[in-house]
Protein backbone atom coordinates (compact mmCIF):
# COMPACT_ATOMS: atom_id res chain seq x y z
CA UNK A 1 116.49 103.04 101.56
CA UNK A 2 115.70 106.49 102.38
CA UNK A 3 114.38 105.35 105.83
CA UNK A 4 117.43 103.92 106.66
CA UNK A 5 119.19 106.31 105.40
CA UNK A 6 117.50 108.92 107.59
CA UNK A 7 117.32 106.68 110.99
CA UNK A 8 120.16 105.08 110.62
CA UNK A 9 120.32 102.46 113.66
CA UNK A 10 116.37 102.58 114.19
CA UNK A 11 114.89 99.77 112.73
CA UNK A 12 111.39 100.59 114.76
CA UNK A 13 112.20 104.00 112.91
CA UNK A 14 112.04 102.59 109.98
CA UNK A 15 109.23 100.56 109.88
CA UNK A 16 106.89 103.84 110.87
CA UNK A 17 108.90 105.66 107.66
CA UNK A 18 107.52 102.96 105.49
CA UNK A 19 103.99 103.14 107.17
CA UNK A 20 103.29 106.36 106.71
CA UNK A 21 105.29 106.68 103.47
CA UNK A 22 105.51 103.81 100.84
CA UNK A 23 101.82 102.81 101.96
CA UNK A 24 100.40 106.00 101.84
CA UNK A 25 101.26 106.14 98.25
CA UNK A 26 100.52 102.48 97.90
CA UNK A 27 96.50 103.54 99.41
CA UNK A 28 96.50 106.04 97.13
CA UNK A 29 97.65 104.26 94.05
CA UNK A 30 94.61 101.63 94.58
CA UNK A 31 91.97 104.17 94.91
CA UNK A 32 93.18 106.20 91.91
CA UNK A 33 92.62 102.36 90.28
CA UNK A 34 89.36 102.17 91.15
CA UNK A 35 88.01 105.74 90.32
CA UNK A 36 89.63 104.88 86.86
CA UNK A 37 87.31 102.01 86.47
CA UNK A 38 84.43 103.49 87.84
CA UNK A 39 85.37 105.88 85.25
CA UNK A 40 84.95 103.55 82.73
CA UNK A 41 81.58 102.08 83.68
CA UNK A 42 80.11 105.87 83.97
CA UNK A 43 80.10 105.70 87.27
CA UNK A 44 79.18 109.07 89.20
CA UNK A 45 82.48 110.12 90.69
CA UNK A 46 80.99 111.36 94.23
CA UNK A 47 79.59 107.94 94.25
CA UNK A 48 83.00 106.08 93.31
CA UNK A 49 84.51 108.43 96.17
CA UNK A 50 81.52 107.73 99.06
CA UNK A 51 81.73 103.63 98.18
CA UNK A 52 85.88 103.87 98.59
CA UNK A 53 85.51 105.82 101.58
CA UNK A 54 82.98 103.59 103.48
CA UNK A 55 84.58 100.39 102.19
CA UNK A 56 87.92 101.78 103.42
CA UNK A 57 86.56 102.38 107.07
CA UNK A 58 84.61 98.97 106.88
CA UNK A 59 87.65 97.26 105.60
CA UNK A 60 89.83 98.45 108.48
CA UNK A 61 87.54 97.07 111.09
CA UNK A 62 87.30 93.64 109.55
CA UNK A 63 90.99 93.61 108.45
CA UNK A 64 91.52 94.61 111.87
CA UNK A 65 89.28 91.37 113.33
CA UNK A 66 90.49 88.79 110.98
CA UNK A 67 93.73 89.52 112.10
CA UNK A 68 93.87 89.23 115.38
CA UNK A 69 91.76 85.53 114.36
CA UNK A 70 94.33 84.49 111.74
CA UNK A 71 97.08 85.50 114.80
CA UNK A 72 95.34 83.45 117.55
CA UNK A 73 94.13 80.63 115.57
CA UNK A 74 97.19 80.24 113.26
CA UNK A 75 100.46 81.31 115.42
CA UNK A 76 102.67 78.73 114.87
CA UNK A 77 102.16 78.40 111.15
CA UNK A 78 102.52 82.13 110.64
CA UNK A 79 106.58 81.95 112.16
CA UNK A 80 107.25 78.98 110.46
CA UNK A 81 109.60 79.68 107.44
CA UNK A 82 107.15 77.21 104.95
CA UNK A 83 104.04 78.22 106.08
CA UNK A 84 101.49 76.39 104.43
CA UNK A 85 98.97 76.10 100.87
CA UNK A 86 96.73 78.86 102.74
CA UNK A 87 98.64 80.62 105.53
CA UNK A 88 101.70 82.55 105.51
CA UNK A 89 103.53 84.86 107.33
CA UNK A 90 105.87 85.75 104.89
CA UNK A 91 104.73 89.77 104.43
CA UNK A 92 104.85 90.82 108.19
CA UNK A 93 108.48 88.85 108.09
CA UNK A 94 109.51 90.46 105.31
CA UNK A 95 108.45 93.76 106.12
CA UNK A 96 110.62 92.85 109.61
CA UNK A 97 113.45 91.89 108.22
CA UNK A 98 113.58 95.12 105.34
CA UNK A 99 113.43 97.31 109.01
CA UNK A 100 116.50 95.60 110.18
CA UNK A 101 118.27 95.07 107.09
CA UNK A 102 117.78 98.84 106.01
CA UNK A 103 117.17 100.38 109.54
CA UNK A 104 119.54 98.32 111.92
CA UNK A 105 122.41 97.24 109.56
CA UNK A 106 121.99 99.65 106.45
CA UNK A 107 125.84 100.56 107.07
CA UNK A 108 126.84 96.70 107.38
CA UNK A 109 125.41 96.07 104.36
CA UNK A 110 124.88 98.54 101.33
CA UNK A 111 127.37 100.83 102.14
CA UNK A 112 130.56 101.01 100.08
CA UNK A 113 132.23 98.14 99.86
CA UNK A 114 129.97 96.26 101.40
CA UNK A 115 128.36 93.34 100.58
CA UNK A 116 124.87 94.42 99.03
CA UNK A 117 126.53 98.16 97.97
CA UNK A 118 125.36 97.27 94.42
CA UNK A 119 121.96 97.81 95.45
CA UNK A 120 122.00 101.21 95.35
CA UNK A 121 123.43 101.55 92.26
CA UNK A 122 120.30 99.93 90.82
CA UNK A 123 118.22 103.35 90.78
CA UNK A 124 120.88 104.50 88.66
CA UNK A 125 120.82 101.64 86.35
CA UNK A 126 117.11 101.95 86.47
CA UNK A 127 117.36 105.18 84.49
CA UNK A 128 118.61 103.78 81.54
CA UNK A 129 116.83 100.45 80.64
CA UNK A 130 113.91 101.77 78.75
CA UNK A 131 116.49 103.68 76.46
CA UNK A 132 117.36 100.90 74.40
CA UNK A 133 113.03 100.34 74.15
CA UNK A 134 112.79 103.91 73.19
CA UNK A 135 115.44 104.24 70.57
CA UNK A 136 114.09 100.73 68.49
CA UNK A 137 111.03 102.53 68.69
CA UNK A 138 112.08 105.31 67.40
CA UNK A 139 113.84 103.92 64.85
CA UNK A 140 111.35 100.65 63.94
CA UNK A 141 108.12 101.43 65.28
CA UNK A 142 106.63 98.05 63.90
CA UNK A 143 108.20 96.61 66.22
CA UNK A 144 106.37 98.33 68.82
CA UNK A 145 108.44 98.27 71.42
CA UNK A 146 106.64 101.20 73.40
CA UNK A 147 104.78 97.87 74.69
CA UNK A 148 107.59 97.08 76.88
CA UNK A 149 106.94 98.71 79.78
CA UNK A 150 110.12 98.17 81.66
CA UNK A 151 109.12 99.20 85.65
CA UNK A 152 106.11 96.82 85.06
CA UNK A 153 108.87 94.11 83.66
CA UNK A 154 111.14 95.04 86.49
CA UNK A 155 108.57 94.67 89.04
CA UNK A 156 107.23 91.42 88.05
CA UNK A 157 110.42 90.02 87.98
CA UNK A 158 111.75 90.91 91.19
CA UNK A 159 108.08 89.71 92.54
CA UNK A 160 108.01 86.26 90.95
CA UNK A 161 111.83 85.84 92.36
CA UNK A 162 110.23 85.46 95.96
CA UNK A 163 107.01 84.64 98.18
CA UNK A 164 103.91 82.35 97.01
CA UNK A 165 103.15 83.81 93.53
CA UNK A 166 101.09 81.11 92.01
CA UNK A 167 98.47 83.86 91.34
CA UNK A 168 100.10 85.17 88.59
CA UNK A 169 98.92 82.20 86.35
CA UNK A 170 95.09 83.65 86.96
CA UNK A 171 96.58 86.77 86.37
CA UNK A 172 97.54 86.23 82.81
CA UNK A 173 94.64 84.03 82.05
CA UNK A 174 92.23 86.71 82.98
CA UNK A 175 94.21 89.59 81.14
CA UNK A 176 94.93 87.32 78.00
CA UNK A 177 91.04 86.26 78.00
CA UNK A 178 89.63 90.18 78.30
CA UNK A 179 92.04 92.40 77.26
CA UNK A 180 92.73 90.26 74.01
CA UNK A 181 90.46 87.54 73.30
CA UNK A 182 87.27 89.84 73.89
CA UNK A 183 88.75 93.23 72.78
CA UNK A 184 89.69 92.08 69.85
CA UNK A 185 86.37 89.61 69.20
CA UNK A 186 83.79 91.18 70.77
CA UNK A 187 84.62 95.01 70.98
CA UNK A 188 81.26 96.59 71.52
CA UNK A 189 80.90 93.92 74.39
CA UNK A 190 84.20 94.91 75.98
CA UNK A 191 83.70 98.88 75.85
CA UNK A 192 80.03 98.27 77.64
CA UNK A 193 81.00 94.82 79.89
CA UNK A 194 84.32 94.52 80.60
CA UNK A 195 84.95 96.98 83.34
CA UNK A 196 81.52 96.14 85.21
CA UNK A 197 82.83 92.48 85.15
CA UNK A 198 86.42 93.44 86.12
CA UNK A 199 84.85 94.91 89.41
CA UNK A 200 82.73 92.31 90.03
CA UNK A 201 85.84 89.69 89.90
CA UNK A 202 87.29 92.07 92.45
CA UNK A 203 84.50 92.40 94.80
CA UNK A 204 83.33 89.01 94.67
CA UNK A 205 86.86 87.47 95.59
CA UNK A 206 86.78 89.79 98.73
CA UNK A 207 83.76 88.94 99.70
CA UNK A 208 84.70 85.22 99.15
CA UNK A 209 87.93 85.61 100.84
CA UNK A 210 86.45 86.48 103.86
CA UNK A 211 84.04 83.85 103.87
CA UNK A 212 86.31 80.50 103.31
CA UNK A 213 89.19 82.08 105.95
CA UNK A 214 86.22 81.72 108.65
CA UNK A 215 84.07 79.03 106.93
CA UNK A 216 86.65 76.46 105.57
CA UNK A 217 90.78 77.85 106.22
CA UNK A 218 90.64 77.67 109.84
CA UNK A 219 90.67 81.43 110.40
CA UNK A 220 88.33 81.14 113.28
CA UNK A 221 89.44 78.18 114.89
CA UNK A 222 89.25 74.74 112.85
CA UNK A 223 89.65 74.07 109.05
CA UNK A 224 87.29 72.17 106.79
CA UNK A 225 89.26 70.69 104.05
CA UNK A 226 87.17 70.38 100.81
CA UNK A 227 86.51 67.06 99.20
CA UNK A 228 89.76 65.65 97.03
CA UNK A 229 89.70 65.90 93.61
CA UNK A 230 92.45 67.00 91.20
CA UNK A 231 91.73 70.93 91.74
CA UNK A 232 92.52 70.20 95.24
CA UNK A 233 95.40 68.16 96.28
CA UNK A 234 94.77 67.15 99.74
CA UNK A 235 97.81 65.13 100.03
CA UNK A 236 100.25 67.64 99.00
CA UNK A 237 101.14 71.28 97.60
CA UNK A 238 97.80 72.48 96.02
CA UNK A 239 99.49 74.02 93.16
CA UNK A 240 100.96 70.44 92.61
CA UNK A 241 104.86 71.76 93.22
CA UNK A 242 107.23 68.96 93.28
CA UNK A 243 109.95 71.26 95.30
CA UNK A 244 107.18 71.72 98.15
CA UNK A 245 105.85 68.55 98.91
């Protein structure tokens, strides 16, 4: 919004704001994450610091390759509008079409009394939802409604309302498993396991990322399809979605 408030008409404007703005702070959100963790497994902090830094310079030269793979091998999937169980061009469109929509026709459309002008009023209204959290809280604490984290709430919401987000479902299942079911069972276990094993979920599905886009997904040219069973629906949607099929 700012973006296109700033160059308005530029949509190529606005896609350079976002670059060097709401990823910037994105970058630095994830490595304040992982210092935290390291943090919690008594990590040295130079250490933390020197493995971001060298995985950050590694990672943008074999981002930078499977790309240009992923582009070549899988162009016409990538600009179709369904994509497919594995590949998707959905973020590069999206990010194209928030340039245009803010950048191009940010007049057009949120403006005053326009169609989308509600949109900006949403900051506003943003300001007051966890009131109404706060004040229960204040008055009934057992209630504990300080757990309701509303720009957590607000951003899983708007992120479920679009895109693939079948991850989610691991998301919870993880979270519910460690965060509850161990921290509550086996608390000496969590405060001396729990973040060593969080990072090693993290790293590991990297690592194996990278290996089935080139081994198996077709990121380097063909795709092997694994064996059917009923983890892996050959025949249709893996996540088994009526709507897709």
């Amino acid at each position: 919004m700012i973006g296109g408030y700033l160059h308005r008409g530029k949509p190529v404007a606005n896609m350079y704001f976002v670059l060097y703005s709401y990823n910037t702070v994105t970058q630095a959100q994830l490595l304040l994450r992982d210092l935290k963790i390291a943090q919690y497994a008594k990590l040295p902090p130079r250490a933390a610091f020197t493995a971001q830094i060298i995985g950050t310079l590694l990672g943008a030269i074999l981002n930078f390759m499977m790309m240009n793979s992923i582009i070549d091998n899988q162009h016409d999937v990538l600009l179709s509008i369904q994509g497919t169980n594995i590949w998707s061009g959905q973020q590069p469109q999206q990010y194209n079409s928030q340039a245009i929509a803010w950048g191009g026709l940010g007049n057009e459309l949120f403006s005053a009394g326009q169609r989308y002008h509600w949109v900006a009023w949403a900051y506003l209204v943003g300001l007051f939802v966890p009131i109404p959290f706060w004040v229960v809280h204040r008055y009934w604490p057992k209630l504990r409604a300080d757990y309701l984290y509303t720009p957590v709430i607000a951003f899983s919401v708007g992120w479920l309302g679009v895109g693939i987000n079948s991850s989610s479902l691991s998301f919870f299942a993880i979270a519910f498993l460690s965060q509850w079911w161990v921290r509550t069972r086996y608390p000496r276990w969590f405060v001396k396991y729990n973040y060593i094993v969080g990072a090693a979920l993290d790293g590991g599905t990297q690592v194996m990322v990278f290996i089935l886009s080139f081994a198996v997904q077709g990121a380097g040219g063909t795709s092997h399809l694994f064996p059917e069973w009923w983890g892996a629906n050959q025949s249709g949607n893996y996540d088994r979605c009526a709507m897709l099929n």
